[in-house]
C-alpha atoms as a PDB file:
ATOM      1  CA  UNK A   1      21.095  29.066  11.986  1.00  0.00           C
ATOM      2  CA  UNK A   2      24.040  30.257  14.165  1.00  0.00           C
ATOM      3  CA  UNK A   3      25.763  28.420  16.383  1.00  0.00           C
ATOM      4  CA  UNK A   4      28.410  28.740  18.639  1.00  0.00           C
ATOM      5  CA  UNK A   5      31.471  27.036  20.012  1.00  0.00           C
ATOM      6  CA  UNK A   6      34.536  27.558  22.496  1.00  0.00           C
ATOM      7  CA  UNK A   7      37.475  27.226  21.315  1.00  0.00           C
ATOM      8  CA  UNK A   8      39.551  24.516  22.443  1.00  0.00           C
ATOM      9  CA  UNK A   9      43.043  23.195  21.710  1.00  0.00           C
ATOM     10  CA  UNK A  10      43.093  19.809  19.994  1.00  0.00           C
ATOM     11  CA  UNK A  11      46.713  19.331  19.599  1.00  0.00           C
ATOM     12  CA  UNK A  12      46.622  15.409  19.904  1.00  0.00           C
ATOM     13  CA  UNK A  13      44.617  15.011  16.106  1.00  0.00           C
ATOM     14  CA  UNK A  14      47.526  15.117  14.577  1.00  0.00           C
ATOM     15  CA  UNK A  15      46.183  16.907  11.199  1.00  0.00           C
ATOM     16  CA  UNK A  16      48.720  16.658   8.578  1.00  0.00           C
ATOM     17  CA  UNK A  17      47.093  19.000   5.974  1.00  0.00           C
ATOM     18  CA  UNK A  18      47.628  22.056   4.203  1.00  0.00           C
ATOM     19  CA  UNK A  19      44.451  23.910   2.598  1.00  0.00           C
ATOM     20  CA  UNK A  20      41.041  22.421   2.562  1.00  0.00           C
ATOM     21  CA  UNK A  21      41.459  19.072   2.361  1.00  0.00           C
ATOM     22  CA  UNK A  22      39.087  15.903   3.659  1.00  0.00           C
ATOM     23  CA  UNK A  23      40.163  13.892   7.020  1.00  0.00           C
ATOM     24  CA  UNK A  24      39.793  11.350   8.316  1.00  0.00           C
ATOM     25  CA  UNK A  25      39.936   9.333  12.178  1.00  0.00           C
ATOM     26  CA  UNK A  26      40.620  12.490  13.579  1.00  0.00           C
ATOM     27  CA  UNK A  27      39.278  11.812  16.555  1.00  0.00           C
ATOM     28  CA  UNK A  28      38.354   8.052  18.642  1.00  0.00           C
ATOM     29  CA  UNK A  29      35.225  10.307  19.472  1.00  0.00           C
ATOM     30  CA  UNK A  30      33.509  11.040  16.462  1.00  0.00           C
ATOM     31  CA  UNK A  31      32.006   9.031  13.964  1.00  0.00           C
ATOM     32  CA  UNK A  32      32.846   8.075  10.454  1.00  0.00           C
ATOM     33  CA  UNK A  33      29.423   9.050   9.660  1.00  0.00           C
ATOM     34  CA  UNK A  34      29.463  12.611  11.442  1.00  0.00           C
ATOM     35  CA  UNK A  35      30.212  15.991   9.461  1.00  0.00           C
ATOM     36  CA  UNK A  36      32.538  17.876  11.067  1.00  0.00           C
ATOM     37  CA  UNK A  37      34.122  21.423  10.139  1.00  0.00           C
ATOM     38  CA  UNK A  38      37.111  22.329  11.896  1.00  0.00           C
ATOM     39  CA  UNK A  39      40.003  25.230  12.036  1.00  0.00           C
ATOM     40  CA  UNK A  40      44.096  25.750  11.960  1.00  0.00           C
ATOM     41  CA  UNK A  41      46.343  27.887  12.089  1.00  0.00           C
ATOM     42  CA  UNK A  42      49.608  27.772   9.498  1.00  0.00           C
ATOM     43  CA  UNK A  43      52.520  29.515  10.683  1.00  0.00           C
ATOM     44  CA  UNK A  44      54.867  29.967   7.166  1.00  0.00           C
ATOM     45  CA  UNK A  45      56.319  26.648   4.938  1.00  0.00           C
ATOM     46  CA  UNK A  46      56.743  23.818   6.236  1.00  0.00           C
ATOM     47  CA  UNK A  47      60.132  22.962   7.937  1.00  0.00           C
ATOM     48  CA  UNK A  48      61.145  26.911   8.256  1.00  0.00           C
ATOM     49  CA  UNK A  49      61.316  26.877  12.003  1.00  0.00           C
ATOM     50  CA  UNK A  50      62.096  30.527  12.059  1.00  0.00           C
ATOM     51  CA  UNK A  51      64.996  30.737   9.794  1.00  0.00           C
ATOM     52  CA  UNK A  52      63.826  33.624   7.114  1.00  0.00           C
ATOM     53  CA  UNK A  53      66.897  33.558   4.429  1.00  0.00           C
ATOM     54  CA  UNK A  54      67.930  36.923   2.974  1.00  0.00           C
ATOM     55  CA  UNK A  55      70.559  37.510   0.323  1.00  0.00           C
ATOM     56  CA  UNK A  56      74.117  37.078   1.009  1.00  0.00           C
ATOM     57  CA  UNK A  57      75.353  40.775  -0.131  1.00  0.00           C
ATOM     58  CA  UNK A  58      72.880  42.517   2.177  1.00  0.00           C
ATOM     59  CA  UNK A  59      73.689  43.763   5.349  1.00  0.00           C
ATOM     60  CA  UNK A  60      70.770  41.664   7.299  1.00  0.00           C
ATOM     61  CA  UNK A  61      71.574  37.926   5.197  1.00  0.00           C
ATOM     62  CA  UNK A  62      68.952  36.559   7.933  1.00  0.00           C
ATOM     63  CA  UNK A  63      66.298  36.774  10.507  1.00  0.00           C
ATOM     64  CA  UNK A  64      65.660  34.061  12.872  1.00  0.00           C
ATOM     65  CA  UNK A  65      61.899  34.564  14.208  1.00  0.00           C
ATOM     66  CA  UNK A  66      61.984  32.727  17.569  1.00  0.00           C
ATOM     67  CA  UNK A  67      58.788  33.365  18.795  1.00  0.00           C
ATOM     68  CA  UNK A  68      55.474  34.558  17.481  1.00  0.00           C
ATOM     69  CA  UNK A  69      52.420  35.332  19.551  1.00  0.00           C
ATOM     70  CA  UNK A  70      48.837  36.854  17.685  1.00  0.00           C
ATOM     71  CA  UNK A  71      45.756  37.948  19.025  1.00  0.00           C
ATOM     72  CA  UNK A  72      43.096  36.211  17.998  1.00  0.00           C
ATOM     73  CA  UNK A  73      39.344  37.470  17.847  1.00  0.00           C
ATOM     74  CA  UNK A  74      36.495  36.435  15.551  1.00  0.00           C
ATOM     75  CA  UNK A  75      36.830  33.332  13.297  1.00  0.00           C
ATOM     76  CA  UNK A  76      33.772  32.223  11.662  1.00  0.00           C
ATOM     77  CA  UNK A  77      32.778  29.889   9.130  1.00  0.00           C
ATOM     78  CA  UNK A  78      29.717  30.916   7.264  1.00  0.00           C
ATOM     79  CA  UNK A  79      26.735  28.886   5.276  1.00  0.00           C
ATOM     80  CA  UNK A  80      23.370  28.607   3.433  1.00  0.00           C
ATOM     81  CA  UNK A  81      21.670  28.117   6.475  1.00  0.00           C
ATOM     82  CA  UNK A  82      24.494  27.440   9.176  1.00  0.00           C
ATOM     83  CA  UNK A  83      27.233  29.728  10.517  1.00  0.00           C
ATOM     84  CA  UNK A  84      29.767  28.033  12.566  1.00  0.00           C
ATOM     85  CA  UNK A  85      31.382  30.787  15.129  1.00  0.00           C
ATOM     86  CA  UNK A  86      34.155  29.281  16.406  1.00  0.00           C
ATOM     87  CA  UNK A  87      35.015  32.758  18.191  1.00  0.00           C
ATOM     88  CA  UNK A  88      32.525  35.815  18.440  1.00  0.00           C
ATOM     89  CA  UNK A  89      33.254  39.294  18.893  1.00  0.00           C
ATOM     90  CA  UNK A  90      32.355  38.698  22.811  1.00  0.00           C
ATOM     91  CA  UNK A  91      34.448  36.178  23.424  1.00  0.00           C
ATOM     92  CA  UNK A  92      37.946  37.006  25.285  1.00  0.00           C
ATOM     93  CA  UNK A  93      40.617  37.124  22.925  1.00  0.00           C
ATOM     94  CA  UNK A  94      43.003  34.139  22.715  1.00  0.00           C
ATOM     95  CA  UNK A  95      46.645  35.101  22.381  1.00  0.00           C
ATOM     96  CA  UNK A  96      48.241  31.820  20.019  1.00  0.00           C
ATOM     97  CA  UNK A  97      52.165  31.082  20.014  1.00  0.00           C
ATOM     98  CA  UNK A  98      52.551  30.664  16.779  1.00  0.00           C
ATOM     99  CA  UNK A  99      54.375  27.074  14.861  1.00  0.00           C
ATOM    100  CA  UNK A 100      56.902  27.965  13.617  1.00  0.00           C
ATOM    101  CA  UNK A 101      57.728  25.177  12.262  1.00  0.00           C
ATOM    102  CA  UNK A 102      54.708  25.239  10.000  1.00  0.00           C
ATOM    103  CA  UNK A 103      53.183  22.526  11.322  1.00  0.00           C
ATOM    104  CA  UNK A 104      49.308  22.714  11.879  1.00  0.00           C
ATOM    105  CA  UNK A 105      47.838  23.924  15.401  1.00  0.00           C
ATOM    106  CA  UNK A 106      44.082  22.390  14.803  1.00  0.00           C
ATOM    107  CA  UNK A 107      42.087  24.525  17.394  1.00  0.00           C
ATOM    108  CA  UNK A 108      38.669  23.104  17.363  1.00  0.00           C
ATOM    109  CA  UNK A 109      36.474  20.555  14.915  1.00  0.00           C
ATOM    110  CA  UNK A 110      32.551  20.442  15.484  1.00  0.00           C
ATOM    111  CA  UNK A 111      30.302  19.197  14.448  1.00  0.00           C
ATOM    112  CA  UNK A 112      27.916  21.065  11.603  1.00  0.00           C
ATOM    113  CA  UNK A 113      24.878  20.766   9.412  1.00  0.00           C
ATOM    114  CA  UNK A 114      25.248  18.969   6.542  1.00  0.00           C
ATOM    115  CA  UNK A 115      25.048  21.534   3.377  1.00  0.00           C
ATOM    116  CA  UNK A 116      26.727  24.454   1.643  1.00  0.00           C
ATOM    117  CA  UNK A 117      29.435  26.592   2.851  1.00  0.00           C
ATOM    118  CA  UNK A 118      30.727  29.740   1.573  1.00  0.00           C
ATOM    119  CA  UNK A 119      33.282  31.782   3.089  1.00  0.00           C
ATOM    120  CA  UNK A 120      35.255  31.769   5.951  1.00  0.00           C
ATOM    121  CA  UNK A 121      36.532  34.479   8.164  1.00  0.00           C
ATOM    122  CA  UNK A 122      39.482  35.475  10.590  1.00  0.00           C
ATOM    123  CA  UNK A 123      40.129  38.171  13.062  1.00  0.00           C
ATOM    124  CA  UNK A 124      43.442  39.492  14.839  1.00  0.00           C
ATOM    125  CA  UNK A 125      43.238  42.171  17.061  1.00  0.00           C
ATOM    126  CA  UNK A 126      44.547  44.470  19.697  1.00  0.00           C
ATOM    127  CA  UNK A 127      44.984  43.297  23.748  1.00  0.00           C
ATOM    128  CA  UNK A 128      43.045  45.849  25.303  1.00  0.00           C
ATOM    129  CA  UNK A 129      42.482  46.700  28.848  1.00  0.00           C
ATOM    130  CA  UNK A 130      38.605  45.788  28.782  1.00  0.00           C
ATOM    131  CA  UNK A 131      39.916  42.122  28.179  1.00  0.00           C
ATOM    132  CA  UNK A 132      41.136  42.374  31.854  1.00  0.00           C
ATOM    133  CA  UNK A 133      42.175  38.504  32.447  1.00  0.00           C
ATOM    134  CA  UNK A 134      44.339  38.451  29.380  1.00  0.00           C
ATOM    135  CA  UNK A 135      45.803  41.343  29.537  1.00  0.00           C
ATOM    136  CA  UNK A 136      46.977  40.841  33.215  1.00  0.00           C
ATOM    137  CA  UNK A 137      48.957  37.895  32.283  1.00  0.00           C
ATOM    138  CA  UNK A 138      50.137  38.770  29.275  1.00  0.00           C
ATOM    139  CA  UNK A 139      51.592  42.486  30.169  1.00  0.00           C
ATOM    140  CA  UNK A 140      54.075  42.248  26.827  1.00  0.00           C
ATOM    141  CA  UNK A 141      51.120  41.932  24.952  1.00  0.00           C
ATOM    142  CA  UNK A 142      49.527  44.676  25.880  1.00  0.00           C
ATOM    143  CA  UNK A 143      47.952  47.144  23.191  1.00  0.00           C
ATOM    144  CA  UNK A 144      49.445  45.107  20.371  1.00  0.00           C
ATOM    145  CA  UNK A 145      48.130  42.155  18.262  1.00  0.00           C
ATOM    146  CA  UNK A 146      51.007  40.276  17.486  1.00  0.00           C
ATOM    147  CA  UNK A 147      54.435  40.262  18.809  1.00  0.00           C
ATOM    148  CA  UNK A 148      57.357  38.721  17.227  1.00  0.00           C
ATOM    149  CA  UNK A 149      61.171  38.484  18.635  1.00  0.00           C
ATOM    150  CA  UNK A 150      64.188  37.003  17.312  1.00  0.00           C
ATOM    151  CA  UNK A 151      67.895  37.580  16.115  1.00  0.00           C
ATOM    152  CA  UNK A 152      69.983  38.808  13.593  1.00  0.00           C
ATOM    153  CA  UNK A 153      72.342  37.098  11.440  1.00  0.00           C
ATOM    154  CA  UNK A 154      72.031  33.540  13.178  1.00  0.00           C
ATOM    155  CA  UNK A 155      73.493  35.819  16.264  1.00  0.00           C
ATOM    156  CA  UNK A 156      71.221  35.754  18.945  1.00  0.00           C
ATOM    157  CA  UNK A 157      73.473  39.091  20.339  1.00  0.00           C
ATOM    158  CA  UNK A 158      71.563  41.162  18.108  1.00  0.00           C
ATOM    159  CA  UNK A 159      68.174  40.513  19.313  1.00  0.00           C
ATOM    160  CA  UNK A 160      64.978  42.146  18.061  1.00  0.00           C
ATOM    161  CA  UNK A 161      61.588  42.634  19.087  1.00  0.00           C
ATOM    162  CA  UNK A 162      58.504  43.663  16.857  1.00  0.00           C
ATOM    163  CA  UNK A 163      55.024  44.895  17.675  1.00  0.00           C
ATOM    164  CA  UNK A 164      52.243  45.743  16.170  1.00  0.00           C
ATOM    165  CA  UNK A 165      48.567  46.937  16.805  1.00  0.00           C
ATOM    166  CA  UNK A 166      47.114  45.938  13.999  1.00  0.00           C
ATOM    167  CA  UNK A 167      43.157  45.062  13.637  1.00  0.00           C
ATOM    168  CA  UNK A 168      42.595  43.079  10.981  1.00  0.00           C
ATOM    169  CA  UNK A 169      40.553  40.759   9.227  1.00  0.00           C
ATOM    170  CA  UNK A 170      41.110  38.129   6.466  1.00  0.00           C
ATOM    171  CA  UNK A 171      38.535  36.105   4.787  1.00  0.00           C
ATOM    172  CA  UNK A 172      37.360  33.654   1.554  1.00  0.00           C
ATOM    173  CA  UNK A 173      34.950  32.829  -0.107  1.00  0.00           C
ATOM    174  CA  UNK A 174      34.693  29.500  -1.585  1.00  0.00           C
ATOM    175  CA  UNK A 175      34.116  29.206  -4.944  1.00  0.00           C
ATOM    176  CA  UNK A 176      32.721  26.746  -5.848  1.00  0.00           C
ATOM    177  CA  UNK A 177      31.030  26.691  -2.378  1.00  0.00           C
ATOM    178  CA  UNK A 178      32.221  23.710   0.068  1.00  0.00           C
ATOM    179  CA  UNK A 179      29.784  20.874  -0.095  1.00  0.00           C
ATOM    180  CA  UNK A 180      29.949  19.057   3.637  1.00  0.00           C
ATOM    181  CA  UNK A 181      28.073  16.047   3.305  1.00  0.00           C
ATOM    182  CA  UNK A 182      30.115  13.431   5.174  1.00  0.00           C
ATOM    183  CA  UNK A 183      33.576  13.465   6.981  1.00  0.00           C
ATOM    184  CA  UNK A 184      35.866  16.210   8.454  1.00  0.00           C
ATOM    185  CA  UNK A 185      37.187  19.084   6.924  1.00  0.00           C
ATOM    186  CA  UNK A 186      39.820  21.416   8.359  1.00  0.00           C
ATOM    187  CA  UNK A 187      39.967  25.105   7.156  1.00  0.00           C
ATOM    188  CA  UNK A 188      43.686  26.595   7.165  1.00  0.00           C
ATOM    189  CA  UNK A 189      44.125  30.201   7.973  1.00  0.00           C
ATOM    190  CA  UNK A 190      48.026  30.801   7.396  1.00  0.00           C
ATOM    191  CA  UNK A 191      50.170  33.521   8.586  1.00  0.00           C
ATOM    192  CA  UNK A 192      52.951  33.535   6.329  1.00  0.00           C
ATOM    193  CA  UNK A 193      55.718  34.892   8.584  1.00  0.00           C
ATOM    194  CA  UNK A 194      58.342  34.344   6.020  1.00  0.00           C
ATOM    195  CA  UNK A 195      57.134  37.773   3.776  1.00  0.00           C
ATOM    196  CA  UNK A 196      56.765  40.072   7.270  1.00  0.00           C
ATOM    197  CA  UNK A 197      60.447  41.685   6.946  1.00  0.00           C
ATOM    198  CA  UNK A 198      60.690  42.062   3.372  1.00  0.00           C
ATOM    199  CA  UNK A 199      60.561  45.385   1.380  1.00  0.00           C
ATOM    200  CA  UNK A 200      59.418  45.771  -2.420  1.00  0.00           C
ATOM    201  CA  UNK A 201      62.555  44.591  -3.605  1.00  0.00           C
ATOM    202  CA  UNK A 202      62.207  41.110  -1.325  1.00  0.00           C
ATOM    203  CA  UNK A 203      65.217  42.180   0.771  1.00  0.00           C
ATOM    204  CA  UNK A 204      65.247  41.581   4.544  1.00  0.00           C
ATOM    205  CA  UNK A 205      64.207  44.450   6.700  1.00  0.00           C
ATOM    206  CA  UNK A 206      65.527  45.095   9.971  1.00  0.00           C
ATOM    207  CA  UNK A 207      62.592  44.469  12.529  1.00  0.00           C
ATOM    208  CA  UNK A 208      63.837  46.977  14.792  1.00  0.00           C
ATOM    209  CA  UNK A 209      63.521  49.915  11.790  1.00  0.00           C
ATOM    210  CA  UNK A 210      59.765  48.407  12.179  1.00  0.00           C
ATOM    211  CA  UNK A 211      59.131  50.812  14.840  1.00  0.00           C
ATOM    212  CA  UNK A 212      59.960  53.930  12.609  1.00  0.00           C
ATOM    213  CA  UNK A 213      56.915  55.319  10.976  1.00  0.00           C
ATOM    214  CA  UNK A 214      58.258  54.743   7.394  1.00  0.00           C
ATOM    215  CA  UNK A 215      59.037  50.797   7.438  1.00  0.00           C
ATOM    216  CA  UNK A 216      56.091  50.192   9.753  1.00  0.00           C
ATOM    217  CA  UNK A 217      54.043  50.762   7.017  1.00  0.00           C
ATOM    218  CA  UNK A 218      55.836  48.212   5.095  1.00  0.00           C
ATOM    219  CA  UNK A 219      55.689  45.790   7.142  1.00  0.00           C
ATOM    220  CA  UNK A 220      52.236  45.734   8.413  1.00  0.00           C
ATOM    221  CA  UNK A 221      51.186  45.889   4.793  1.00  0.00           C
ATOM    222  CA  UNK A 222      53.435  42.704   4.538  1.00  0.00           C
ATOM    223  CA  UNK A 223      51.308  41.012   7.582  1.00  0.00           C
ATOM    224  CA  UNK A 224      47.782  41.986   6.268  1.00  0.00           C
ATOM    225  CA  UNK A 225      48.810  40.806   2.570  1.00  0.00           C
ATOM    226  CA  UNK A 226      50.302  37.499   4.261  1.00  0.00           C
ATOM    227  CA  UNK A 227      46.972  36.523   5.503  1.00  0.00           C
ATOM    228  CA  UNK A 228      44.855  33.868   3.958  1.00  0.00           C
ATOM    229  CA  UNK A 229      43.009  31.318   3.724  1.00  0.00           C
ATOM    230  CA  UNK A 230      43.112  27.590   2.164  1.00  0.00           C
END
C-alpha cells in the first residue's frame, strides 16, 4: 500500500525529541490508541543558534550562520506493506528556514498501518523554473538547493553568502526494523550545519572561498556527509 500526504506545518506539538523516539499527547486530536508516524527536521546541536566555533589561531575563529533555507523534495517512509509519502517527486518543492537553534520543526504526523517499517528517505533539491510558484517568490533561491548567509568573526561587516545546487538524497534503514504498533513516533532527519565549513583538518572555511571550484567540493561533500537520519 502507498499512501500519500501533504505536508503541513505542525509547529504547535511541541516535540522535544532527538532520534526515533516514542511520543506521546502530541496532539488534542488524535487518540492514545492511534498509530501515528511523523517527520522533523534537526538543524545542528542543540542550543548552537548559529554560532560555529573555530580555533583561536586561525584566521576565520568563527562563523555565525544566520539563516538557512533548503529545498525540500521527496521524503518517504517505507514498510512491509505501507509506504508513507509524506512528499512525492510531483509535489512542489517546499523551501524550509532552517532552526537554528536545533530545536525540532515537526512537519507532519499521520496516521499509518500498524506493522513493520524499514527505511526512511529524504530529498533536497534544486529550485527550478518548472516549479513556477516557488520560484517566483523565492528569486534568491533560484537554481540552488540550499542557501546559507551569515558573518565572520562575530562581525556582521564581513557578511557571507553560500549556495549550492546540490541534489541529494539521504536515507536509513532500520535495523532492527521499527515495529509501530501503538503511539506516535517522530523520524529525525538532521542537517548538521555545524560540519558545512570545515576542511579535513576541522578548521573553519571561509564560505565565500565556497564558490571557487576547489573548496566547493569540500564543502558540499561536508553537506551530503552531514545528512542523516535518527
Amino acid at each position: 500500500m502507498r499512501r500519500s500526504y501533504g505536508m503541513t506545518f505542525a509547529m504547535s506539538l511541541g516535540v522535544l525529541c532527538i532520534g526515533l523516539e516514542m511520543i506521546s499527547g502530541c496532539s488534542d486530536s488524535v487518540s492514545s490508541d492511534a498509530t501515528m508516524i511523523g517527520v522533523a527536521i534537526q538543524a545542528g546541536p542543540p542550543g548552537w543558534n548559529g554560532v560555529v566555533m573555530g580555533d583561536a589561531s586561525d584566521q576565520i575563529t568563527q562563523l555565525n550562520v544566520t539563516r538557512a533555507r533548503v529545498v525540500l523534495g521527496k521524503i518517504e517512509v517505507r514498510g512491509t506493506d505501507d509506504t508513507v509519502v509524506f512528499r512525492s517527486d510531483e509535489n512542489t518543492p517546499m523551501i524550509l528556514n532552517l532552526d537554528l537553534s536545533g530545536r525540532l520543526q515537526v512537519l507532519s504526523l499521520v496516521p499509518v498501518e500498524h506493522g513493520e517499517y524499514s527505511s526512511a528517505l529524504i530529498r533536497i533539491e534544486r529550485l527550478e523554473a518548472e516549479d513556477s510558484t516557488v520560484w517566483k517568490a523565492h528569486p534568491d533561491v533560484q537554481n540552488h538547493s540550499l542557501v546559507v548567509e551569515g558573518f565572520l568573526n562575530g562581525d556582521p561587516g564581513q557578511p557571507f553568502v553560500f549556495s549550492t545546487g546540490l541534489d541529494e538524497e539521504a536515507g536509513r534503514e532500520f535495523e532492527p526494523v521499527m515495529i509501530q504498533d501503538k503511539g506516535s513516533t517522530v523520524i529525525v532527519f538532521q542537517f548538521d550545519y555545524t560540519q558545512w565549513f570545515r576542511d579535513d583538518l576541522g578548521n573553519l572555511i571561509n564560505p565565500d572561498n565556497g564558490q571557487l571550484a576547489a573548496w566547493r567540493s569540500v564543502i558540499e561533500d561536508n553537506i551530503v556527509s552531514s545528512l542523516s537520519v535518527h
